[in-house]
Protein backbone atom coordinates (compact mmCIF):
# COMPACT_ATOMS: atom_id res chain seq x y z
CA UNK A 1 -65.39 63.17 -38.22
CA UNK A 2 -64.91 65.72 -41.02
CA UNK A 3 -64.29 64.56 -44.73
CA UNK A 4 -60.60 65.10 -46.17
CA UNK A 5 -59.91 65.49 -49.36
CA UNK A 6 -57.86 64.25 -52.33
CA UNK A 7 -55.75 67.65 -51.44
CA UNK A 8 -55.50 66.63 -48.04
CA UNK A 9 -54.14 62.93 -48.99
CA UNK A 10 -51.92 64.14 -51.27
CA UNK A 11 -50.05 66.17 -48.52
CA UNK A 12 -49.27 63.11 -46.84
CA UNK A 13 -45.90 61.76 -48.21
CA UNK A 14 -46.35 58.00 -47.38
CA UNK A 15 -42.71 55.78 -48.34
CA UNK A 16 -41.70 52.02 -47.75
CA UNK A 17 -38.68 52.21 -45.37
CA UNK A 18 -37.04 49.11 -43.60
CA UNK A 19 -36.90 48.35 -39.84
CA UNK A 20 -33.18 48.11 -39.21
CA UNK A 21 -32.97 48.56 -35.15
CA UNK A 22 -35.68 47.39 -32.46
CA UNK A 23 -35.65 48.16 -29.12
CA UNK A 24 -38.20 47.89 -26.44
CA UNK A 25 -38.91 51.34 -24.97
CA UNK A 26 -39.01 51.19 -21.22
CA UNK A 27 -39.70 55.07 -20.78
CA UNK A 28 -43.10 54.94 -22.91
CA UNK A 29 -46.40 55.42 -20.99
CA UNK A 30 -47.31 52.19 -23.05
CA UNK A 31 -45.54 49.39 -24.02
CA UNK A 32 -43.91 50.27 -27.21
CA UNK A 33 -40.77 49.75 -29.15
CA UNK A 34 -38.01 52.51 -30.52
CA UNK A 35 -37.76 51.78 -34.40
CA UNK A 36 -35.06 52.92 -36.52
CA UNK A 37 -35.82 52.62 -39.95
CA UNK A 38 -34.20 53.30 -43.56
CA UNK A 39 -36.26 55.13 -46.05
CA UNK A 40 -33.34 54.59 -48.58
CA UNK A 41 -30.85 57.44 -49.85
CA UNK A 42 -33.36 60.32 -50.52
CA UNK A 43 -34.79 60.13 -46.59
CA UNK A 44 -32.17 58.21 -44.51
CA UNK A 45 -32.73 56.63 -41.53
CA UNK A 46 -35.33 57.67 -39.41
CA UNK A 47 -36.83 57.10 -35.86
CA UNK A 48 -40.57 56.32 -34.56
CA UNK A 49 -41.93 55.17 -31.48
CA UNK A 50 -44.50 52.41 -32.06
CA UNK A 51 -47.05 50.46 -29.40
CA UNK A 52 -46.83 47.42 -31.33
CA UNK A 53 -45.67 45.47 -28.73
CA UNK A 54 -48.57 42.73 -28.56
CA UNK A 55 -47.98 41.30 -31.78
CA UNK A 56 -44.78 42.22 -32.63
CA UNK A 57 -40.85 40.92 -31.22
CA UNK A 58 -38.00 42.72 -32.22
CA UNK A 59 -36.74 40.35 -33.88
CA UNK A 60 -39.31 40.11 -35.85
CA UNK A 61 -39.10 44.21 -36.74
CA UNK A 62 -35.47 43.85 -37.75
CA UNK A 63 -35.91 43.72 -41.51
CA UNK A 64 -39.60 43.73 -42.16
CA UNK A 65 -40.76 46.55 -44.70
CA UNK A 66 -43.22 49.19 -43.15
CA UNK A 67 -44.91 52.14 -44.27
CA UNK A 68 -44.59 55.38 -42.36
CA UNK A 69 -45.76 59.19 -43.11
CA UNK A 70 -42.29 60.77 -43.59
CA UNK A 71 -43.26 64.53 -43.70
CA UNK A 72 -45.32 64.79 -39.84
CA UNK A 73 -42.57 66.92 -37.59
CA UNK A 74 -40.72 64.84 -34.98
CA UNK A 75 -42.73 64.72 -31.90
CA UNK A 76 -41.44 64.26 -28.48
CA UNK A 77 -41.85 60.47 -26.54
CA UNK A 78 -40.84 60.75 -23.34
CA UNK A 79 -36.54 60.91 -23.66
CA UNK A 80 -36.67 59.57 -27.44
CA UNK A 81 -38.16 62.14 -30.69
CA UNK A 82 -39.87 60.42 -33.34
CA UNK A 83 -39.35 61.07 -36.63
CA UNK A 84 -41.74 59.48 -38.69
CA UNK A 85 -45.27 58.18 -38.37
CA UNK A 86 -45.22 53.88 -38.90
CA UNK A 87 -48.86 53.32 -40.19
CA UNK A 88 -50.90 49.95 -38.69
CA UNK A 89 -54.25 48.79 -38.19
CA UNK A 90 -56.24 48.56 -34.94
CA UNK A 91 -57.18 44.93 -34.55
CA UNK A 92 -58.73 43.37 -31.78
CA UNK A 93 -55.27 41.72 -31.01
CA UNK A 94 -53.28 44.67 -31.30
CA UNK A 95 -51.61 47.07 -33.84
CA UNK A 96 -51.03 44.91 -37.07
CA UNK A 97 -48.03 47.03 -39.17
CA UNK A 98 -49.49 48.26 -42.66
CA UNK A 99 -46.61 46.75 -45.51
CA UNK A 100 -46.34 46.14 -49.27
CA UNK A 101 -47.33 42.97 -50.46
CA UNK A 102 -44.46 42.12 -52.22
CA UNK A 103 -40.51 43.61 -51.07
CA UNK A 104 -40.03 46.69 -52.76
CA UNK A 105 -37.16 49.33 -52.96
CA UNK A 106 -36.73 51.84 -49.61
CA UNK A 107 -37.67 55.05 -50.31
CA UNK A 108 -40.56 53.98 -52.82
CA UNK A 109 -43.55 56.28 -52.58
CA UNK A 110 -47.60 55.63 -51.92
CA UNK A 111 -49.99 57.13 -54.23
């Protein structure tokens, strides 16, 4: 794997959006839920498909705080076009969702 660079990172506009809307995605080649989540006024409401499904209800989504790449272009999921990139860890018992450690306002930016 190549190095990036501070340039690289900085290209990457990483915000703190809200899950507002969970539902399980039946047309995904792996389990995985359809995530709508608020940015806050700037960004809006945006879509992602996530495989999160091992840990993760949706009711559990509904209202936690996430981080997701905002500035990726929407890429195509079977019938449903993400929007936005929800970052997580690979753990041995599944994808663990990246979030602030304390609540913050939607919209705020990582750097």
């Amino acid at each position: 794997m190549g190095q990036a660079t501070f340039d690289d990172f900085l290209k990457l506009d990483i915000r703190v959006g809200e899950v507002i809307k969970a539902d399980f995605f039946a047309k995904a080649k792996h389990p995985a839920f359809k995530l709508w989540v608020d940015f806050g006024e700037e960004i809006g409401t945006k879509k992602s498909s996530a495989q999160i499904t091992e840990l993760y209800s949706r009711e559990d989504l509904v209202g936690k705080q996430v981080l997701g790449v905002v500035n990726f272009p929407p890429r195509q999921v079977a019938d449903f076009m993400s929007e936005v990139l929800i970052l997580g860890i690979y753990s041995q018992k599944g994808v663990v969702l990246i979030k602030p450690e304390q609540s913050v306002r939607k919209g705020d930016k990582l750097g």
